[in-house]
Protein backbone atom coordinates (compact mmCIF):
# COMPACT_ATOMS: atom_id res chain seq x y z
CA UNK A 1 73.73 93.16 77.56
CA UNK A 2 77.56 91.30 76.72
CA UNK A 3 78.66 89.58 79.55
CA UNK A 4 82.19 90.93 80.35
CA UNK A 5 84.32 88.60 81.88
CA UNK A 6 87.48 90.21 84.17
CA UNK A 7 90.16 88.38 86.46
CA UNK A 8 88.32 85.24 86.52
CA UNK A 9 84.85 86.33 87.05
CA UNK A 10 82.03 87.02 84.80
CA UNK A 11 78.88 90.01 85.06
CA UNK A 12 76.18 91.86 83.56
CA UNK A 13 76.81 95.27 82.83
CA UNK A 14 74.26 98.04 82.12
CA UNK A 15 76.49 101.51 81.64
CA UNK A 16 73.20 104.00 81.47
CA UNK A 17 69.81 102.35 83.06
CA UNK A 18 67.02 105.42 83.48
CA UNK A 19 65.67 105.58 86.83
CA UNK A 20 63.95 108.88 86.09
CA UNK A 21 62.45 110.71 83.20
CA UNK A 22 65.14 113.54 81.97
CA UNK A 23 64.68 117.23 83.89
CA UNK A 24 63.61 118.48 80.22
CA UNK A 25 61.57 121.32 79.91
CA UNK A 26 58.83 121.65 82.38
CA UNK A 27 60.60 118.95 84.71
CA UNK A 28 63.84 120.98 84.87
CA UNK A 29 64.56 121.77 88.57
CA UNK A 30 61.97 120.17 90.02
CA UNK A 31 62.28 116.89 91.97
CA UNK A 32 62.58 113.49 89.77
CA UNK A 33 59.73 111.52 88.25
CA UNK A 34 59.45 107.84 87.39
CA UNK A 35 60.71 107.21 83.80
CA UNK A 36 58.37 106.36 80.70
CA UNK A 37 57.85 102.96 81.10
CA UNK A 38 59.28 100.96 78.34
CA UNK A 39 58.07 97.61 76.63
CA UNK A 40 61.23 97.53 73.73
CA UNK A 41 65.07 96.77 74.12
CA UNK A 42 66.61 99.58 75.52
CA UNK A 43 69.91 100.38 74.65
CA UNK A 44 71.85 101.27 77.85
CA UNK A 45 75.33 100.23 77.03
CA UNK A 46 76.77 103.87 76.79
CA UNK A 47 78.18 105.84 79.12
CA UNK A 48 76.19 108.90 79.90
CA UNK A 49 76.73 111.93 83.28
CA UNK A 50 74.72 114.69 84.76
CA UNK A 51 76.21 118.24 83.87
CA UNK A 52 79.69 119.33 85.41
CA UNK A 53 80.97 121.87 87.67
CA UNK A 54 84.86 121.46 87.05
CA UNK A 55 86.68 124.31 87.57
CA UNK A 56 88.61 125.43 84.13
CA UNK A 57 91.77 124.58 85.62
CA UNK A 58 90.61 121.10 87.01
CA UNK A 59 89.74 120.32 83.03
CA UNK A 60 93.47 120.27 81.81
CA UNK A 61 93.24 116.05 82.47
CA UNK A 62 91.28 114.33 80.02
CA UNK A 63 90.25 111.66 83.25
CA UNK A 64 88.25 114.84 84.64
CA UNK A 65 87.10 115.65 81.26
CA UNK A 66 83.22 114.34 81.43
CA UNK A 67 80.26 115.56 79.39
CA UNK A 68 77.50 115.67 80.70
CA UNK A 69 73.46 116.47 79.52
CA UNK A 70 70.18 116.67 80.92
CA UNK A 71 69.38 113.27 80.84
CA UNK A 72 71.57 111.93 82.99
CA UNK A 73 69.29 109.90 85.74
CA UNK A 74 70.42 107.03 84.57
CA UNK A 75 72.04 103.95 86.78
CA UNK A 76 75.13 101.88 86.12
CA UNK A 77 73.81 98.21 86.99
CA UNK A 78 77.06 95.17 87.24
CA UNK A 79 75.41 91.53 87.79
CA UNK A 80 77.86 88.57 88.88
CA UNK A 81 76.93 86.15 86.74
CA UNK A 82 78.74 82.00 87.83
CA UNK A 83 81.75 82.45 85.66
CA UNK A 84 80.95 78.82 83.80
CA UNK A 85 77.28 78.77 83.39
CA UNK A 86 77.69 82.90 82.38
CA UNK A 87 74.29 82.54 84.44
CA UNK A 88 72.72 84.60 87.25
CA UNK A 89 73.22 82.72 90.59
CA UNK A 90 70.02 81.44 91.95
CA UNK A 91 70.24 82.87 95.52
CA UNK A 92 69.57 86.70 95.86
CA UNK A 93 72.70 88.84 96.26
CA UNK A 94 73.30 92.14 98.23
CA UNK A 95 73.14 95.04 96.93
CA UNK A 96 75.84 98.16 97.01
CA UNK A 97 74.37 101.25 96.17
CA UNK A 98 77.45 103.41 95.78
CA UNK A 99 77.04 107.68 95.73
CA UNK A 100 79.93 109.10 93.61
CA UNK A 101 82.25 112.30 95.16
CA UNK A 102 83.32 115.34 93.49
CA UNK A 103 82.54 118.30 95.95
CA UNK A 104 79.20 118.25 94.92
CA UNK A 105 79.49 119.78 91.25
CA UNK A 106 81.77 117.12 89.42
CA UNK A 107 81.96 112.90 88.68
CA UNK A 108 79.73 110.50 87.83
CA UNK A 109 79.27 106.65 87.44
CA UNK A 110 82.06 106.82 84.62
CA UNK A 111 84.45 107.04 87.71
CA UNK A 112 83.78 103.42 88.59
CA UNK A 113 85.15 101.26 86.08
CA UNK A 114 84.04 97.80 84.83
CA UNK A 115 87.22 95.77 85.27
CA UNK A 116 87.54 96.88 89.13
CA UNK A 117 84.23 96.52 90.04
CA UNK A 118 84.11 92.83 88.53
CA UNK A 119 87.73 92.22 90.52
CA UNK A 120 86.13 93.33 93.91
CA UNK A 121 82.49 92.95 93.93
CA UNK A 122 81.08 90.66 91.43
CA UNK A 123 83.57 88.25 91.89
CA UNK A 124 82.42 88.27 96.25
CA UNK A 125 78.66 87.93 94.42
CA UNK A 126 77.54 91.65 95.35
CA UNK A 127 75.46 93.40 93.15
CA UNK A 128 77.34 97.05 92.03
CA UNK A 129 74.76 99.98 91.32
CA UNK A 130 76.11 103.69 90.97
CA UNK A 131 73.62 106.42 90.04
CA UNK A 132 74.35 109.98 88.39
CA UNK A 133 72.30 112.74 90.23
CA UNK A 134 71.95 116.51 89.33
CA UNK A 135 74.45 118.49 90.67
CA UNK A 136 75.99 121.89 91.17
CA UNK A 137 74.01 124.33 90.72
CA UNK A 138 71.32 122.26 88.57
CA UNK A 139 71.09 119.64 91.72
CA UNK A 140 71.56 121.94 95.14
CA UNK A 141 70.52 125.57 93.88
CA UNK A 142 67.83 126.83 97.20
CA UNK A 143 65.93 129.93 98.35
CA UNK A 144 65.34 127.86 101.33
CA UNK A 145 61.70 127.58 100.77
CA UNK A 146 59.51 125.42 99.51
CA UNK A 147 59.35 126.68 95.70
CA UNK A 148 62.98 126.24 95.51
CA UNK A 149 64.12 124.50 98.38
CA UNK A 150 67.20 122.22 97.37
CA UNK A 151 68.56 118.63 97.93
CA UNK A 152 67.33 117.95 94.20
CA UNK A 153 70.23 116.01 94.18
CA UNK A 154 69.91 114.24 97.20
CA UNK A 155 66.21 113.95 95.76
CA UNK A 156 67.38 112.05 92.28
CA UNK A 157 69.46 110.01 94.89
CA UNK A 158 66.38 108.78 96.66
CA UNK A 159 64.53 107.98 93.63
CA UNK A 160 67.11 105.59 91.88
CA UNK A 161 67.36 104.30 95.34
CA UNK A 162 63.30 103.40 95.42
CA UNK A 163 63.96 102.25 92.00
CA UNK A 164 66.72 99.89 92.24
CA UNK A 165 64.27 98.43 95.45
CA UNK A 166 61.13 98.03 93.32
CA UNK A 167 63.36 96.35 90.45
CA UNK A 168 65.94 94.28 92.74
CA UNK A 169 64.02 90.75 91.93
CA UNK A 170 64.25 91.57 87.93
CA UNK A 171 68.21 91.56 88.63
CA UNK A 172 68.66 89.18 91.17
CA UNK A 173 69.27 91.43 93.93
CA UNK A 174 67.88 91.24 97.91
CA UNK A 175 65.79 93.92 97.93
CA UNK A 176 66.39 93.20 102.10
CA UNK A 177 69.83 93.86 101.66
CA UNK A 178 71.05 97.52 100.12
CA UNK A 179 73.99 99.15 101.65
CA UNK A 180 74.64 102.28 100.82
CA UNK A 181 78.04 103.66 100.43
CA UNK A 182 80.00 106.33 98.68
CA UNK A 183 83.63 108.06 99.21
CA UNK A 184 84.07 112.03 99.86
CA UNK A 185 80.91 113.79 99.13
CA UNK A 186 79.47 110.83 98.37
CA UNK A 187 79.78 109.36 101.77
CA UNK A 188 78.16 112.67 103.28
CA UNK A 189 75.45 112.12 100.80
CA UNK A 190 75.34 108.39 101.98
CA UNK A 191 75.14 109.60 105.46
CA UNK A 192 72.80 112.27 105.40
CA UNK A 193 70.48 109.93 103.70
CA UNK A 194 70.84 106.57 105.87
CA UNK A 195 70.00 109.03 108.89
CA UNK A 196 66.92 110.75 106.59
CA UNK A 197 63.63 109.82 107.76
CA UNK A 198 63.07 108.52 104.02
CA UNK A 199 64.65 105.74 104.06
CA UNK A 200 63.65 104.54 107.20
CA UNK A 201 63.48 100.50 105.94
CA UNK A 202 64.66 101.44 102.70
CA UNK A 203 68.42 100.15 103.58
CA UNK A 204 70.19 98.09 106.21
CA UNK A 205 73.59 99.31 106.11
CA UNK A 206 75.76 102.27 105.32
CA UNK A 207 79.80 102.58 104.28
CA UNK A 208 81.39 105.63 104.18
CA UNK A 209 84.92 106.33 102.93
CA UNK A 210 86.63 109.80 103.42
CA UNK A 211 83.27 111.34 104.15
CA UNK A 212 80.49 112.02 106.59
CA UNK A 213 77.16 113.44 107.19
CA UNK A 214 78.33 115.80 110.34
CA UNK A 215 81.43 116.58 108.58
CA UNK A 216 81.52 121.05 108.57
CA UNK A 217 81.81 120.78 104.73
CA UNK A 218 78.70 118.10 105.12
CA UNK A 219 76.16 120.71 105.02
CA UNK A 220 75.72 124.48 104.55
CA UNK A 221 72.70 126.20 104.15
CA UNK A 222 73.46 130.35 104.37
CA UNK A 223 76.37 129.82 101.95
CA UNK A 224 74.45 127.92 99.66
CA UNK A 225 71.73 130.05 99.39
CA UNK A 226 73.48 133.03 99.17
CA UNK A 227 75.57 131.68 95.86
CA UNK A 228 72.16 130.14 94.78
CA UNK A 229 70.88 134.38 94.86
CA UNK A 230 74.05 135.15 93.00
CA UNK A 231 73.52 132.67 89.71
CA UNK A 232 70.38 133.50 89.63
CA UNK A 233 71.07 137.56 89.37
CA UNK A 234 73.75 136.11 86.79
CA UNK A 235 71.02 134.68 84.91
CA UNK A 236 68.46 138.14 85.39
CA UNK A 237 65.91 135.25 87.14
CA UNK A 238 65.84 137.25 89.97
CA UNK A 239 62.38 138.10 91.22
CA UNK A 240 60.18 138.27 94.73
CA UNK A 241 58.41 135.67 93.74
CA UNK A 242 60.08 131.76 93.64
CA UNK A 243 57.53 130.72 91.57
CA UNK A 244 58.20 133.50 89.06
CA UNK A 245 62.36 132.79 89.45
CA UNK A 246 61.64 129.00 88.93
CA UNK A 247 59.77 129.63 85.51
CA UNK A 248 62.47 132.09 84.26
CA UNK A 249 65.15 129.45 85.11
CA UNK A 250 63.18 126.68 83.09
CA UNK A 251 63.60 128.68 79.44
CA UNK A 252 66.81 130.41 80.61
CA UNK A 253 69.96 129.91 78.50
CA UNK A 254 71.89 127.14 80.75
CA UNK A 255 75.19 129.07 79.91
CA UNK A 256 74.26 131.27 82.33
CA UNK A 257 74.09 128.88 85.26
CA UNK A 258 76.99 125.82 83.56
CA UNK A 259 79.66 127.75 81.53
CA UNK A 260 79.59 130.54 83.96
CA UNK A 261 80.02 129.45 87.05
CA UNK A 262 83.75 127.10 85.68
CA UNK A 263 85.50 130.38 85.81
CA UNK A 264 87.24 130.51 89.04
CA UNK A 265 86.63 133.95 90.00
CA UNK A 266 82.85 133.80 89.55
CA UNK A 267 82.23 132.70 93.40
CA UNK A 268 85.73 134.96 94.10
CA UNK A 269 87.79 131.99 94.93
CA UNK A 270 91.45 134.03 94.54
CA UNK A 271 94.25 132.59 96.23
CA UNK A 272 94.06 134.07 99.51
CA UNK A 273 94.62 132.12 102.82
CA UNK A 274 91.11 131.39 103.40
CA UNK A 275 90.21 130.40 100.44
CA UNK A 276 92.99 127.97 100.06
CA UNK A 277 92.03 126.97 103.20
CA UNK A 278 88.28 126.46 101.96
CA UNK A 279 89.59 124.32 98.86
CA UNK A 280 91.93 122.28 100.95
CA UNK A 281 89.25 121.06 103.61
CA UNK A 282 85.83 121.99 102.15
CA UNK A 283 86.38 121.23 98.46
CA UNK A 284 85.61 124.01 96.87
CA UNK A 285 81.77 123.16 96.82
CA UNK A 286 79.68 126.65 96.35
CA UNK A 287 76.53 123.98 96.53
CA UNK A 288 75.62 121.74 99.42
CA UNK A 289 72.47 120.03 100.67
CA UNK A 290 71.03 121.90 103.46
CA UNK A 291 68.68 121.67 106.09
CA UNK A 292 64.77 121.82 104.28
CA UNK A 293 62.67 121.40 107.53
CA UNK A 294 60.14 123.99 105.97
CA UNK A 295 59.05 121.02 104.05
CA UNK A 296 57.60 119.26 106.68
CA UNK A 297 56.48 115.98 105.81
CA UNK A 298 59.02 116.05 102.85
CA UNK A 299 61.92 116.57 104.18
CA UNK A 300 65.11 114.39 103.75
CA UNK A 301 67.21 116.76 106.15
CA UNK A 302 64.54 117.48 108.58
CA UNK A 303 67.27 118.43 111.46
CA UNK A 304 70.94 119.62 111.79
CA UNK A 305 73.16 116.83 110.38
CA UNK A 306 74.47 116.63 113.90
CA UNK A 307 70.80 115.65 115.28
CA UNK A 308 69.71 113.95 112.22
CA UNK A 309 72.43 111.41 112.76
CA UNK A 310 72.51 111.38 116.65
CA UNK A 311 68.94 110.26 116.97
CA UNK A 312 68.36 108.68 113.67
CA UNK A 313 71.28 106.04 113.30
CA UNK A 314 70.25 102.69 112.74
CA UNK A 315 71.96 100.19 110.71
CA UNK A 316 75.47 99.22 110.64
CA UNK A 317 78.04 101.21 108.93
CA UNK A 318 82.01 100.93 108.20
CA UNK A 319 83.66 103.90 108.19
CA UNK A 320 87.14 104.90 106.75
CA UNK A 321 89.99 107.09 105.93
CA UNK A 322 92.82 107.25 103.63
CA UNK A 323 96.08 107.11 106.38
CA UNK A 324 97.23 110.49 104.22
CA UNK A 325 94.10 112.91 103.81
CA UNK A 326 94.49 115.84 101.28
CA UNK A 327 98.40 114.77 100.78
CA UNK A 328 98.88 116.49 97.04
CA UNK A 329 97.47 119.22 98.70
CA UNK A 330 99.75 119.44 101.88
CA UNK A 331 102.88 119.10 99.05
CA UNK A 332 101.24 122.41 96.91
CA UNK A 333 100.81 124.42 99.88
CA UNK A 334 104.09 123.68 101.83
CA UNK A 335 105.30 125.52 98.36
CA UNK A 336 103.53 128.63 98.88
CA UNK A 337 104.40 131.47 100.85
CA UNK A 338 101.98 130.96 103.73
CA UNK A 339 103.55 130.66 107.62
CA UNK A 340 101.83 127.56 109.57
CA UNK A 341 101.09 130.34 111.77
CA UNK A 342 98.93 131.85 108.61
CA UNK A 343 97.49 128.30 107.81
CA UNK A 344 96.42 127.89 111.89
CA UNK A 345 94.76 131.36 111.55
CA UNK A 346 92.75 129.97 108.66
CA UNK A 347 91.93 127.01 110.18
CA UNK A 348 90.20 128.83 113.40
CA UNK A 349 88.62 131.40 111.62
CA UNK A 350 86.81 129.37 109.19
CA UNK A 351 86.12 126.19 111.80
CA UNK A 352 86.26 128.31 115.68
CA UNK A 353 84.80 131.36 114.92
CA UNK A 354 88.08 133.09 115.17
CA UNK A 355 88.18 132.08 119.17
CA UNK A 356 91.49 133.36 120.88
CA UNK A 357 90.63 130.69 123.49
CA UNK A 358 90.75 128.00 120.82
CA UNK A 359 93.77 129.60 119.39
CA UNK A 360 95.49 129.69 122.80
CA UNK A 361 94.89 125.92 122.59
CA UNK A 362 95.90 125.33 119.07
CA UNK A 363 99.28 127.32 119.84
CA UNK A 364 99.95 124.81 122.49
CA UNK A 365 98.64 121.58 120.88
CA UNK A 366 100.45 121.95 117.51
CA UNK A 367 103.36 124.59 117.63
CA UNK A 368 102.95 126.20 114.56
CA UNK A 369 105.29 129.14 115.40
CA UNK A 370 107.94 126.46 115.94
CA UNK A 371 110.99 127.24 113.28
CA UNK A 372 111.59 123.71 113.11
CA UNK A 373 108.66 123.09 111.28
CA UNK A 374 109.43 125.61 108.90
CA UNK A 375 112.58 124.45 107.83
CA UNK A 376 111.79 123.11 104.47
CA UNK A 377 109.06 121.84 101.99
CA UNK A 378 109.31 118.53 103.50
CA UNK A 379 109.03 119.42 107.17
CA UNK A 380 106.01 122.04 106.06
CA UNK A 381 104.37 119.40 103.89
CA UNK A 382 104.54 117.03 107.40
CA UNK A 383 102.76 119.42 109.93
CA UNK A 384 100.44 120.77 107.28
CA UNK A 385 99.42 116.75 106.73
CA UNK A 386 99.14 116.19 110.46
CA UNK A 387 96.45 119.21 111.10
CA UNK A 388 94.29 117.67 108.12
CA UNK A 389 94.86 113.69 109.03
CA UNK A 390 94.09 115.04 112.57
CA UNK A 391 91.14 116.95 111.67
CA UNK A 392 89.44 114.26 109.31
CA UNK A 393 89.85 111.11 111.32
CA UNK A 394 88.03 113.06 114.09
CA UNK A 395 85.00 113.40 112.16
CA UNK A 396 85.27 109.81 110.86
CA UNK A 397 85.36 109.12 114.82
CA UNK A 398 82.52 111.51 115.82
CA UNK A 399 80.18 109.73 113.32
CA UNK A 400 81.23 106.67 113.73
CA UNK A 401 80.39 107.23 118.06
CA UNK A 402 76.61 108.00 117.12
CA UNK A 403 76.68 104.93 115.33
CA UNK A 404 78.42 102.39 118.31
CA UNK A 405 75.93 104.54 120.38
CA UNK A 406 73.03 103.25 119.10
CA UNK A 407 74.90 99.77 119.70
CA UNK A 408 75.18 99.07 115.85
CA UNK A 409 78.12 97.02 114.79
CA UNK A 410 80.30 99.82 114.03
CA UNK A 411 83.77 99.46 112.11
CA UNK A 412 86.57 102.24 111.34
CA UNK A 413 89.10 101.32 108.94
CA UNK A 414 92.25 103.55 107.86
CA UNK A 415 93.52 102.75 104.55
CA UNK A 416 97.44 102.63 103.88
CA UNK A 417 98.31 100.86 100.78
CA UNK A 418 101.60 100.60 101.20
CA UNK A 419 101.86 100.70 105.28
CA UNK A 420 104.58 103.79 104.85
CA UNK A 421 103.54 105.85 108.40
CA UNK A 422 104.86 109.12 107.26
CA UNK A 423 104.17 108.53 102.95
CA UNK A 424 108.07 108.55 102.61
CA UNK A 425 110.20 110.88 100.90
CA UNK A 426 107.94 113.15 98.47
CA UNK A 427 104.74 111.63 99.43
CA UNK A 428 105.83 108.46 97.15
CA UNK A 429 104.16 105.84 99.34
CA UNK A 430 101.19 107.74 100.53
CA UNK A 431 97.73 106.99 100.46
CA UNK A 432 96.52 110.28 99.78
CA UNK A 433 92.87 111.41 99.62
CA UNK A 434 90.64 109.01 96.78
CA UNK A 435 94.05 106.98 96.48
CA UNK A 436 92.18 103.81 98.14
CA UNK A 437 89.57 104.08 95.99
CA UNK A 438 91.39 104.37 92.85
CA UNK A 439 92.74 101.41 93.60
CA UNK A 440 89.57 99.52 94.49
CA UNK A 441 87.72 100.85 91.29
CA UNK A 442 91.15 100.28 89.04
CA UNK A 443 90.10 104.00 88.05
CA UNK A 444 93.00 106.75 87.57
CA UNK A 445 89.71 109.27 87.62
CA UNK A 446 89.94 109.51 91.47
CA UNK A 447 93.55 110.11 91.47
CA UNK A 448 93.83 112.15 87.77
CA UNK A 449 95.92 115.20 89.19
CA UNK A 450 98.91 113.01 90.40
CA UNK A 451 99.78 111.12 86.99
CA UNK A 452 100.13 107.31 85.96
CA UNK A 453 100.85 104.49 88.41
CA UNK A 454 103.60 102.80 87.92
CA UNK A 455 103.20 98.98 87.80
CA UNK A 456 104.69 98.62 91.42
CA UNK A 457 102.41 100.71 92.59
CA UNK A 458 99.24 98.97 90.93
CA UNK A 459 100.94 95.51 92.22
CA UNK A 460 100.45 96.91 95.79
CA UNK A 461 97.53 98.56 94.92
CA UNK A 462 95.69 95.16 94.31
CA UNK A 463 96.61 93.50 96.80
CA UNK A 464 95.17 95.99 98.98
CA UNK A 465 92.20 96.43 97.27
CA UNK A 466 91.71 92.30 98.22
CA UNK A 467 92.07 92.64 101.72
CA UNK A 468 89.65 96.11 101.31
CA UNK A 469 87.44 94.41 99.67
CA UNK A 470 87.02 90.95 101.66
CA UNK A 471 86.23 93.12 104.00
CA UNK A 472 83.78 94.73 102.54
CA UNK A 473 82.10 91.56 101.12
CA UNK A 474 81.81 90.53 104.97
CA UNK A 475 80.57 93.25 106.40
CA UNK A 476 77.84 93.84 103.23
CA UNK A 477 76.82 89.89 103.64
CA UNK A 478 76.73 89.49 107.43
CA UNK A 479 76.66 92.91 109.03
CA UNK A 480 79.68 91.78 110.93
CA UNK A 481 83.62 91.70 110.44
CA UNK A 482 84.20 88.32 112.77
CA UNK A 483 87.40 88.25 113.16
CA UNK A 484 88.10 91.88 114.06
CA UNK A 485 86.79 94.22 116.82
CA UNK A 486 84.40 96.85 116.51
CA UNK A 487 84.50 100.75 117.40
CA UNK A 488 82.72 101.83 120.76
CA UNK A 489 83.69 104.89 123.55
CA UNK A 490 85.22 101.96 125.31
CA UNK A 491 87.14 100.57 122.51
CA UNK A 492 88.65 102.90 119.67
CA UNK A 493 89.60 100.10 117.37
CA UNK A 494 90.69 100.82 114.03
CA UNK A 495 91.17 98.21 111.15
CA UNK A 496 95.18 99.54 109.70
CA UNK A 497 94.36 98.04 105.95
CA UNK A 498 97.58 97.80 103.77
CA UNK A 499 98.68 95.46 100.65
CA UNK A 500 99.73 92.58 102.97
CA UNK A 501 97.36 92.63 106.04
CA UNK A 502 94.87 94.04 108.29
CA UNK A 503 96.21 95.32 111.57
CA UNK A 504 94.16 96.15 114.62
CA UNK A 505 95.11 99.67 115.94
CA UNK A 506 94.08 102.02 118.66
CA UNK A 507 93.16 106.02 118.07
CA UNK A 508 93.75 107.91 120.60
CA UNK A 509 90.63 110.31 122.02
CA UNK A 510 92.93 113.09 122.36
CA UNK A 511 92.55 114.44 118.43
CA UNK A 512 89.02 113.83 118.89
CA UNK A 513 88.45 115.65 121.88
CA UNK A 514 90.03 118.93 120.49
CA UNK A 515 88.70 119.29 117.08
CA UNK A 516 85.24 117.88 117.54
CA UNK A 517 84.66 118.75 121.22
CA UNK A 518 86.95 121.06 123.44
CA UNK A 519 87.65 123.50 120.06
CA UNK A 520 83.89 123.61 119.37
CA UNK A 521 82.71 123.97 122.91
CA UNK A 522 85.53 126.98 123.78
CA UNK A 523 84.38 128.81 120.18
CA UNK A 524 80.78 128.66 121.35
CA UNK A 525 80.92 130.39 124.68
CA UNK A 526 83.07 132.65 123.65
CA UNK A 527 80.80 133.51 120.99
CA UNK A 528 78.15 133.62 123.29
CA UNK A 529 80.12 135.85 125.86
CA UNK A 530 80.78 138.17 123.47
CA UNK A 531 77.13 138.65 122.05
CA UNK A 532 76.01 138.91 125.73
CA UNK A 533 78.49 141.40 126.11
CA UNK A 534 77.82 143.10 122.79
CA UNK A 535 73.89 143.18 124.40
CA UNK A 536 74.36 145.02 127.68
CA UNK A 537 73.08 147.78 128.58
């Protein structure tokens, strides 16, 4: 491969590496094989992706615009190589195994792009490897058995993962050293699998960025099937038997399970409250890994997410957030004609189980009858930002506690590029929701909706992504960050990252306790009340 030299630095890039043979034919939705081996040059410097699950409307950008085929498990492999020898260094380097985002159906590898990843990890001597992995539909479809039981994704996933092990000395990597990571998605994919009991030894650390494995988008097993039930009467594959609906789906025209399912309306997302509501915080994603205990011995999700990572975390992990979660959002729905009120009912119905305890709480906590809040886009835009920040740092918090648990050097950061508290007038300075990363990757494809950066914005923007990314170059190398305190139920430290330092912060337990404990606990015995009630006599 050419050796591409950015910023100073100098690495080895391979765009399109198989790790698997293609899901062709008789190996289309079933779980990954090992590739052909090969004994020629292979050509692997083209950019390739696993099939899409935009939405129409999400296509109108050409940095969402990917194309993707069925042989797609391929890797994207960046070496550092000593910038004046153009040389591999002789000591083995860590490895970052990074999971792309996209609500489960979009993204791929392309997302991560050359010149950022030589800027912020080759140039710390980390090894960069992103694989593509089945999704949508083609990587998450289940019947929740085990003919068609799911997590073919999350399957794909484990396989380049084994594969970039068994190959780590033919690239210089520490096979002794792989830390997974990923952002949105990607993260809960991380998560899910760090806590899995498959890779028990397989990796010795974990980063996740705007994302987690207990997160209520995380994992969803009733909604997934039932959407899995209603491609598959789309595509007339519908039979009693799974074996009979997995050999239909083999020879099936693909339109009827890809170009089908972009329309908006197929999964009836109109523009109701809830469903704004289930774009906003769950992404949209009819397709999720679930829970595939029926599989015994192999199972990756053997457990609820919530047990799976409360007994099974062990290595270190870094956490993080974007300071202004969902911000673009906020801004479109502040324009709509939905109360806070409205929004609040959403919000309980789709997380509490409708609980009129919980809502009794809510009322009290945030005010969302208050008129002030209401008084124009701005002020709307503000409260509607401070449900969602509130709501995903605590599950960034609750993760993060099973992790500190366990006594594992455990590390939150919140991301603020350019330290504005409140994102300033119009959102202008915030750090909004893949914002970080786009910064970190120098790739507009996590931030496409929102337009071009203007060169201020990319001078701040890099100067953050050095301080993000020294810190992420210590914690990969030595499993610590030395100079800055780690997250425990004692100590809720929080690294404050902007362009021009790294503060040391405090959260405060109250946001955590309502949305990941008092909320949850009130909406289950009420629940519970009302089905004994419900069962009387």
């Amino acid at each position: 491969m050419p050796n591409i030299q950015a910023f100073g630095s100098s690495a080895e890039v391979f765009e399109s590496i198989p790790y698997a043979a293609a899901p062709y034919g008789d190996l289309r939705f079933e779980p990954p094989v090992p590739p052909v081996p090969w004994s020629y040059p292979l050509d692997v410097r083209y950019e390739t992706s696993c099939h899409q699950y935009s939405l129409n409307q999400e296509l109108t950008d050409p940095s969402f615009q990917i194309y993707g085929s069925d042989d797609c498990l391929r890797l994207k492999l960046v070496v550092p190589l000593d910038y004046w020898t153009r040389q591999r260094y002789s000591e083995r380097l860590p490895i970052i195994f990074w999971i792309h985002g996209g609500s489960y159906r979009a993204g791929g590898k392309v997302w991560y792009k050359t010149p950022g990843i030589i800027r912020n990890f080759s140039a710390k001597k980390m090894i960069f490897v992103a694989p593509d992995y089945r999704q949508g539909f083609d990587g998450f479809l289940t019947l929740l058995d085990p003919e068609i039981p799911g997590n073919l994704g999350l399957e794909d996933i484990l396989q380049a993962l084994k594969f970039v092990r068994d190959n780590a000395y033919n690239f210089g990597g520490d096979p002794n050293n792989i830390i997974l990571a990923g952002e949105g998605t990607g993260a809960a994919l991380a998560g899910l699998l760090a806590a899995s009991p498959k890779t028990n030894g397989l990796i010795q650390g974990i980063m996740m960025f705007s994302g987690t494995a207990t997160a209520p988008w995380g994992v969803r097993n009733e909604m997934t099937r039932a959407n899995t039930i209603k491609v598959l009467k789309n595509c007339n594959c519908f039979f009693e038997s799974s074996k009979r609906i997995k050999e239909c789906l083999k020879y099936t025209n693909p339109s009827c399970y890809h170009d089908d399912l972009r329309n908006r309306d197929f999964f009836d997302y109109y523009d109701d409250v809830r469903n704004i509501y289930e774009a906003h915080r769950m992404g949209l994603s009819p397709f999720t890994p679930v829970m595939d205990s029926f599989r015994y011995w192999d199972a990756i999700i053997n457990e609820d997410p919530e047990d799976l990572v409360r007994k099974n975390a062990r290595v270190k992990a870094l956490l993080s957030n974007a300071a202004h979660e969902r911000l673009f959002n906020c801004k479109k729905i502040a324009t709509m004609p939905i109360s806070l009120k409205e929004w609040c009912e959403a919000i309980i119905e789709a997380r509490f189980k409708n609980s009129s305890a919980v809502r009794d709480i809510f009322n009290v906590w945030y005010k969302p009858t208050n008129p002030e809040y209401e008084l124009n886009v701005g002020t709307r835009t503000s409260r509607l930002l401070t449900f969602t920040e509130d709501d995903w740092v605590a599950d960034t918090q609750h993760e993060g506690l099973y992790y500190a648990d366990h006594g594992l050097p455990t590390y939150l950061l919140l991301n603020n590029i350019y330290g504005h508290p409140t994102a300033g007038a119009n959102g202008k300075w915030g750090t909004d929701h893949g914002t970080d990363m786009a910064m970190l990757f120098e790739s507009r494809a996590f931030f496409a909706p929102f337009g071009e950066y203007t060169a201020e914005e990319l001078s701040y923007g890099r100067a953050f992504a050095d301080h993000l990314s020294d810190l992420i170059a210590e914690f990969v190398k030595t499993g610590r960050l030395r100079i800055h305190p780690r997250f425990t139920r004692t100590n809720w430290a929080v690294l404050r990252v902007t362009f021009d330092k790294v503060q040391h912060r405090q959260y405060s337990a109250e946001n955590y306790n309502f949305w990941r404990q008092d909320a949850p606990e009130l909406a289950k015995l009420e629940s519970n009340e009302l089905r004994r009630m419900r069962d009387m006599p």
